[in-house]
PDB file of N, CA and C in Angstrom:
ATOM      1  N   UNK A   1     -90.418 101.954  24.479  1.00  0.00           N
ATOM      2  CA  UNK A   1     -90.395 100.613  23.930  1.00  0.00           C
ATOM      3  C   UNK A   1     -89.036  99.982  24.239  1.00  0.00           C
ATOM      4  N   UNK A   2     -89.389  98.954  24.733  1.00  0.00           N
ATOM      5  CA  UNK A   2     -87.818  97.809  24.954  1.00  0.00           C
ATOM      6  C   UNK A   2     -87.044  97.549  24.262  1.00  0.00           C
ATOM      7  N   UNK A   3     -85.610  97.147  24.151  1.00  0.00           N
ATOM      8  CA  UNK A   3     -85.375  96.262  22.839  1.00  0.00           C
ATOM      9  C   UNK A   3     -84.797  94.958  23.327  1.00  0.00           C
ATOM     10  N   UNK A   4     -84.824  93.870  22.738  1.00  0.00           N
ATOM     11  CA  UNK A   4     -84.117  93.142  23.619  1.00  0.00           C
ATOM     12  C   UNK A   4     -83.219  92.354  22.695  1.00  0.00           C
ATOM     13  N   UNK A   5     -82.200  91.594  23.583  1.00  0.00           N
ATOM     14  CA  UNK A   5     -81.142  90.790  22.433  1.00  0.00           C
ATOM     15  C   UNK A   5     -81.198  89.378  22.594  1.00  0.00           C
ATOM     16  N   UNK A   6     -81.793  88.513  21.762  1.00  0.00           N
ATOM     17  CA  UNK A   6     -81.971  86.943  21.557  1.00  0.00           C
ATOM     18  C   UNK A   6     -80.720  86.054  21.586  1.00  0.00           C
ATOM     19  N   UNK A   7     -80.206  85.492  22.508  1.00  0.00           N
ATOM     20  CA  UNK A   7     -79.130  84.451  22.490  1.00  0.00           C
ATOM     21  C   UNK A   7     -79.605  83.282  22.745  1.00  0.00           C
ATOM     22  N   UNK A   8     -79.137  82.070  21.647  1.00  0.00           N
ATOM     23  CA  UNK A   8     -79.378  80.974  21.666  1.00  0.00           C
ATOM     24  C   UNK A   8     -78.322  79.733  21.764  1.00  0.00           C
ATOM     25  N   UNK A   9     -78.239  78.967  23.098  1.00  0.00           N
ATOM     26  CA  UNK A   9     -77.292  77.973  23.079  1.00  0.00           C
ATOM     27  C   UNK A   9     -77.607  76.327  22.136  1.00  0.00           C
ATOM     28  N   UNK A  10     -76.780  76.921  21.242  1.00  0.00           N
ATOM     29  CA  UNK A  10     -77.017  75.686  20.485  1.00  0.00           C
ATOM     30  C   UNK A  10     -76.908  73.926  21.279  1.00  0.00           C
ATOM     31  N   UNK A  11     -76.036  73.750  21.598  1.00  0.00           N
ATOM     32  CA  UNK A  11     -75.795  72.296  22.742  1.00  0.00           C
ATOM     33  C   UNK A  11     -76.912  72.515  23.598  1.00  0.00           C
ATOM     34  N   UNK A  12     -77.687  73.295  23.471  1.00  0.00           N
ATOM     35  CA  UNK A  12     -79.153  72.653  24.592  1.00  0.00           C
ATOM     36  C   UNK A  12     -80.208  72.405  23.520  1.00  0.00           C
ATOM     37  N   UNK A  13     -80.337  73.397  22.237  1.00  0.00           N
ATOM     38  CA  UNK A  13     -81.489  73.118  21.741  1.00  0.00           C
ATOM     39  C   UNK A  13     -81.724  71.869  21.508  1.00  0.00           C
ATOM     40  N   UNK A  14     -82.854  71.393  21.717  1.00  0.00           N
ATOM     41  CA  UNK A  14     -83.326  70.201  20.841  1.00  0.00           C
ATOM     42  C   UNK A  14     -84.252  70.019  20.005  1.00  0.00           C
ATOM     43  N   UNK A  15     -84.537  71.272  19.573  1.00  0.00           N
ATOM     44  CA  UNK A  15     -85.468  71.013  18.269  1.00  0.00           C
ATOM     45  C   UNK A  15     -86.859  70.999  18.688  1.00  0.00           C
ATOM     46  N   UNK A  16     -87.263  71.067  19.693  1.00  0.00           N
ATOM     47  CA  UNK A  16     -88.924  70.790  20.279  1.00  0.00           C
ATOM     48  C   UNK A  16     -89.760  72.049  19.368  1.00  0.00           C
ATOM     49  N   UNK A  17     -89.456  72.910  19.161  1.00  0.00           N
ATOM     50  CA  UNK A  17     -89.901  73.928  18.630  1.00  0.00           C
ATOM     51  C   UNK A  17     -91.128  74.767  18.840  1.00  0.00           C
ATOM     52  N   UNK A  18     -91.133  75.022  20.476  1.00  0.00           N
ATOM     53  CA  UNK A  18     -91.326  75.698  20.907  1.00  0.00           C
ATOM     54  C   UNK A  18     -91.834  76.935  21.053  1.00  0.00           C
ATOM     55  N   UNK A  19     -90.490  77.633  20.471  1.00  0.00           N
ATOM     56  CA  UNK A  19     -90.373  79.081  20.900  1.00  0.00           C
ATOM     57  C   UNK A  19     -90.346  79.480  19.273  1.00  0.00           C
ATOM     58  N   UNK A  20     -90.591  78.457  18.046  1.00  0.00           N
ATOM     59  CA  UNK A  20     -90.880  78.718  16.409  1.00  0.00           C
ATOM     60  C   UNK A  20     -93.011  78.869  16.562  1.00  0.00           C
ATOM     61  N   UNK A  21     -93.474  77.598  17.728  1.00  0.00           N
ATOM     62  CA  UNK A  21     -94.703  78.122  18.585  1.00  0.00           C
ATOM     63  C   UNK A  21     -95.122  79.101  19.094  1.00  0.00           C
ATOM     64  N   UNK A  22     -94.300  80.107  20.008  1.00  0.00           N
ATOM     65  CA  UNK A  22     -94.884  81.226  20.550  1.00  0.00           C
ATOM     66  C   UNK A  22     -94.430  82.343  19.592  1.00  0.00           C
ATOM     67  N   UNK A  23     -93.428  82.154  18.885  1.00  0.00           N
ATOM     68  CA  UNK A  23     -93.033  83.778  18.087  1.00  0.00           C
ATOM     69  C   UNK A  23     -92.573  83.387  16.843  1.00  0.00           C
ATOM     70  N   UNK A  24     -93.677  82.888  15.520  1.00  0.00           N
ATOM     71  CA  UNK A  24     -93.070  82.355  14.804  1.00  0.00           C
ATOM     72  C   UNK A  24     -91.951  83.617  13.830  1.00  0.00           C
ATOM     73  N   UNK A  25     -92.348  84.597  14.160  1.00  0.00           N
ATOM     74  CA  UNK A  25     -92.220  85.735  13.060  1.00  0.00           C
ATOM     75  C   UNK A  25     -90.176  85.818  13.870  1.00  0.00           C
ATOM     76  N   UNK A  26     -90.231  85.430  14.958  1.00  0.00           N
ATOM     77  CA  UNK A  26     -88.742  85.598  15.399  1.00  0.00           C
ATOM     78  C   UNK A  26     -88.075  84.361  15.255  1.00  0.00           C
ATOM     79  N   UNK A  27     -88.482  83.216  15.193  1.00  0.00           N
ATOM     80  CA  UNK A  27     -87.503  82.006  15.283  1.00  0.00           C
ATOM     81  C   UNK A  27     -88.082  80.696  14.678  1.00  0.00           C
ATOM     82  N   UNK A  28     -86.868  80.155  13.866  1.00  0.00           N
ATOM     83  CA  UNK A  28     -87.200  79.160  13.035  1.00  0.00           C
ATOM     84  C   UNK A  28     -86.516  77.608  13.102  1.00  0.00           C
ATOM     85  N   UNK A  29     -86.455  76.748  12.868  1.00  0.00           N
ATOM     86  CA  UNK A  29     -85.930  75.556  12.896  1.00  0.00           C
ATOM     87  C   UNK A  29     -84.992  75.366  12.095  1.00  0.00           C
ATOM     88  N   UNK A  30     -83.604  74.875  11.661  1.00  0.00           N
ATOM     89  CA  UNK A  30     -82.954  75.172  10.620  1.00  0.00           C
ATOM     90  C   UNK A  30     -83.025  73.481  10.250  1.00  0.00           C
ATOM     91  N   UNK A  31     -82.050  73.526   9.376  1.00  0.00           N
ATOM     92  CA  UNK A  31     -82.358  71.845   8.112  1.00  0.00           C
ATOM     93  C   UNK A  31     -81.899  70.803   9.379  1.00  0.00           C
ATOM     94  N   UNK A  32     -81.019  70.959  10.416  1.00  0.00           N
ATOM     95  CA  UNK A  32     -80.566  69.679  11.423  1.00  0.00           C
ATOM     96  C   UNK A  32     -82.116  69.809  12.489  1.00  0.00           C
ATOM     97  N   UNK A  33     -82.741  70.747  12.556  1.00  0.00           N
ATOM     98  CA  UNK A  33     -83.497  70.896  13.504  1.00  0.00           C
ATOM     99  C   UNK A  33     -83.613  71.453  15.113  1.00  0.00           C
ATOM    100  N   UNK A  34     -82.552  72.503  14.678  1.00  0.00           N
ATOM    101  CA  UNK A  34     -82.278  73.591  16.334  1.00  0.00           C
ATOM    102  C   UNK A  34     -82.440  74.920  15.353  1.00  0.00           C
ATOM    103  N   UNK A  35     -82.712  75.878  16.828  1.00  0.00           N
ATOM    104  CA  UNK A  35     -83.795  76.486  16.598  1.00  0.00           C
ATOM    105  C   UNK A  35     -83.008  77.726  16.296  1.00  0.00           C
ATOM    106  N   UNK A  36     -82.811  78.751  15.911  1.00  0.00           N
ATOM    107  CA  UNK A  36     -82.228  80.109  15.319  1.00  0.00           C
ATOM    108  C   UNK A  36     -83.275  81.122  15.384  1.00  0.00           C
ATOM    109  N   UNK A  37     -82.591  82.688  15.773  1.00  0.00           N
ATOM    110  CA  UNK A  37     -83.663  83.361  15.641  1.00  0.00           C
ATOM    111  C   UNK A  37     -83.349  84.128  14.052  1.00  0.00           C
ATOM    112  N   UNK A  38     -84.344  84.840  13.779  1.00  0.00           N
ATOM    113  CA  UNK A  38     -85.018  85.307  12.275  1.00  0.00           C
ATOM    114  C   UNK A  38     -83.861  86.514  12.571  1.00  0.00           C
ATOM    115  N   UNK A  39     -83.768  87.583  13.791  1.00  0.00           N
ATOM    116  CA  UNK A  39     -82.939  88.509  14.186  1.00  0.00           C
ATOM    117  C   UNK A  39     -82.553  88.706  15.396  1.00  0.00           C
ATOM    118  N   UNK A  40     -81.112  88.612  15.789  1.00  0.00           N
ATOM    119  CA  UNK A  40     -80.709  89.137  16.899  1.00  0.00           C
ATOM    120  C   UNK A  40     -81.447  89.946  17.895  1.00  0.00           C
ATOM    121  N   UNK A  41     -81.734  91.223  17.170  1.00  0.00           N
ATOM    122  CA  UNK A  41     -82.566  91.799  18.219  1.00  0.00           C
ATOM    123  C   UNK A  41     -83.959  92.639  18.285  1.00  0.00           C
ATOM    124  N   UNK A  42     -84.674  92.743  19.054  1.00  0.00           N
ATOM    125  CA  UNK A  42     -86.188  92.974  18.779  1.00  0.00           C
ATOM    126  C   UNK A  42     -86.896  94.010  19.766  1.00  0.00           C
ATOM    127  N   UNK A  43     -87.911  94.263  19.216  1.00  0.00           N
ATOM    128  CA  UNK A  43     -88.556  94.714  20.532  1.00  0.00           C
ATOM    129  C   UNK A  43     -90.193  94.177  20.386  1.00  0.00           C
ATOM    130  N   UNK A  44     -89.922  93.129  19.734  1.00  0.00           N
ATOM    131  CA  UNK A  44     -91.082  91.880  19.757  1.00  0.00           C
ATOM    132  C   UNK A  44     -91.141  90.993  21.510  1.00  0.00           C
ATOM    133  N   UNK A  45     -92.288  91.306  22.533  1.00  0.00           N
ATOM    134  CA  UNK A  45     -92.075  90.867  23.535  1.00  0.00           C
ATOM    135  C   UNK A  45     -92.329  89.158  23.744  1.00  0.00           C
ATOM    136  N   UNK A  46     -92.730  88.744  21.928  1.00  0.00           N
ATOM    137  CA  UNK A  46     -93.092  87.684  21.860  1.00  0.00           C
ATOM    138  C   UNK A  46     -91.739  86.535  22.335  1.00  0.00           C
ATOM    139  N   UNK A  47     -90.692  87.124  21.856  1.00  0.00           N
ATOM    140  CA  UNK A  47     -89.600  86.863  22.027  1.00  0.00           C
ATOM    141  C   UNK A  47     -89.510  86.159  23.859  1.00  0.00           C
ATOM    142  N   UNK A  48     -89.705  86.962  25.046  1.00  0.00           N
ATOM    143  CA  UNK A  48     -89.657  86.640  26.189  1.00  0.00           C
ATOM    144  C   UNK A  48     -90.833  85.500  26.245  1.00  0.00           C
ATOM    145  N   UNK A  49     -91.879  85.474  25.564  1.00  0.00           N
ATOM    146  CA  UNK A  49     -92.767  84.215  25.818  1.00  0.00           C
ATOM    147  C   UNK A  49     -91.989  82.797  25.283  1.00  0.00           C
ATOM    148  N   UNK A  50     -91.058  83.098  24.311  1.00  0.00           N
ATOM    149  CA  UNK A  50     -90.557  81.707  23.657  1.00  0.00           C
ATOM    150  C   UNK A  50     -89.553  81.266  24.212  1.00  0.00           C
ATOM    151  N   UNK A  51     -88.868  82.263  25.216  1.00  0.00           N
ATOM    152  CA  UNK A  51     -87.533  81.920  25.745  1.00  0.00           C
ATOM    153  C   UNK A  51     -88.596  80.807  27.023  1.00  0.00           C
ATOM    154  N   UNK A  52     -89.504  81.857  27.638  1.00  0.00           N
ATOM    155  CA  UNK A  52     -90.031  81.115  28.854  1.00  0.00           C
ATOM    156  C   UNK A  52     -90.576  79.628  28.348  1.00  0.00           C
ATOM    157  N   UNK A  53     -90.914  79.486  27.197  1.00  0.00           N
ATOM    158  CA  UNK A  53     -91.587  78.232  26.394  1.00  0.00           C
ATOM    159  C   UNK A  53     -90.872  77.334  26.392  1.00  0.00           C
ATOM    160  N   UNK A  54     -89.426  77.870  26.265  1.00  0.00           N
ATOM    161  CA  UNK A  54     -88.380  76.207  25.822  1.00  0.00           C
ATOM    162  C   UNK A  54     -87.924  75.627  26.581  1.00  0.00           C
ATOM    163  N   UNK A  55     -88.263  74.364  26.523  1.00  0.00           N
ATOM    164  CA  UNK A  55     -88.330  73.513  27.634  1.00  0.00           C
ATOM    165  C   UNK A  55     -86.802  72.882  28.084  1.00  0.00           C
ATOM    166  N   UNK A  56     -85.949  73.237  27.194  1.00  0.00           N
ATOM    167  CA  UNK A  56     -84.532  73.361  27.445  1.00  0.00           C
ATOM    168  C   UNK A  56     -83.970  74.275  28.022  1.00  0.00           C
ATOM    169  N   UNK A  57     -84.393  75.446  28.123  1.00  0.00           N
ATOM    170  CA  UNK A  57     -83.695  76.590  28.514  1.00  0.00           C
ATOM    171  C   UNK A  57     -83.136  76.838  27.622  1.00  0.00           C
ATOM    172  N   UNK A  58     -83.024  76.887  26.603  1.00  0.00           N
ATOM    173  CA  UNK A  58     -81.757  77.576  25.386  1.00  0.00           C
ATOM    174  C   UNK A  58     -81.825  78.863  25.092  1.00  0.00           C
ATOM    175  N   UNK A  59     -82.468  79.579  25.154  1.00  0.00           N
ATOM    176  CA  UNK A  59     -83.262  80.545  24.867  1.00  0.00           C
ATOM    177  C   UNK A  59     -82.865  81.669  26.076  1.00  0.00           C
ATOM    178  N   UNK A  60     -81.940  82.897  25.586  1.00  0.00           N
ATOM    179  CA  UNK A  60     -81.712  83.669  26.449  1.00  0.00           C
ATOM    180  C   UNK A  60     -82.217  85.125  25.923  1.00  0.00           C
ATOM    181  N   UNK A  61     -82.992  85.523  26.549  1.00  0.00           N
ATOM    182  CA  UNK A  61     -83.482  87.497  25.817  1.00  0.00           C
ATOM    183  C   UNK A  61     -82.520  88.333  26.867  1.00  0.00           C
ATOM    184  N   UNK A  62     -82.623  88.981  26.729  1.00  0.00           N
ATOM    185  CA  UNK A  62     -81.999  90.424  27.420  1.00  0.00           C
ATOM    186  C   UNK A  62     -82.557  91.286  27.131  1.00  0.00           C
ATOM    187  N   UNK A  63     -82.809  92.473  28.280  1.00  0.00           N
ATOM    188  CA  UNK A  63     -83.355  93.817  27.905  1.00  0.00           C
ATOM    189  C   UNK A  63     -82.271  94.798  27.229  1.00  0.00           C
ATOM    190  N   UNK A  64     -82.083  95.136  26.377  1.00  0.00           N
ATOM    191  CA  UNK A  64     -80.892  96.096  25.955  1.00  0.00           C
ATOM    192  C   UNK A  64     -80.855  97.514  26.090  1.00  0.00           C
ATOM    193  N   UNK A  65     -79.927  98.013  27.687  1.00  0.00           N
ATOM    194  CA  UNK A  65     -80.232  99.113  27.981  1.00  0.00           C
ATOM    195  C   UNK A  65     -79.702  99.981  27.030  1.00  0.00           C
ATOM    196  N   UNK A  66     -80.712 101.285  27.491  1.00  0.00           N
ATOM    197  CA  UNK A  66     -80.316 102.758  26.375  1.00  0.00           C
ATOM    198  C   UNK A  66     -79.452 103.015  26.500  1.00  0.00           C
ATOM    199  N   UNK A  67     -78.620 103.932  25.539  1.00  0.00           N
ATOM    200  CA  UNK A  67     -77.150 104.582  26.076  1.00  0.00           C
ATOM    201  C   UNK A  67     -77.595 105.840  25.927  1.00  0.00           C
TER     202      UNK A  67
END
């Protein structure tokens, strides 16, 4: 199983909400309306569908290799 690590550039989000669309259980909208994830890191692959979803690009996953 993967794990991966969720980075989000705030100065791109715009709130379209997206990627709160493809993985609601990982990422939410906060009170200004950009988008945050629920946790840093996952091995929810829903996660890579929401990064590919946002139409900003804000949305960065990473695979987080084993040590």
């Amino acid at each position: 199983m993967s794990t991966y690590h969720i980075t989000i550039d705030q100065s791109l989000c715009s709130g379209f909400g997206a990627c709160v669309d493809a993985a609601p259980d990982l990422f939410r909208l906060d009170t200004g309306g950009t988008a945050t994830a629920v946790e840093l890191t996952t091995s929810d692959t829903a996660a890579l569908d929401a990064a590919a979803a946002c139409p900003m690009g804000a949305i960065c996953v990473t695979k987080v290799l084993a040590s």
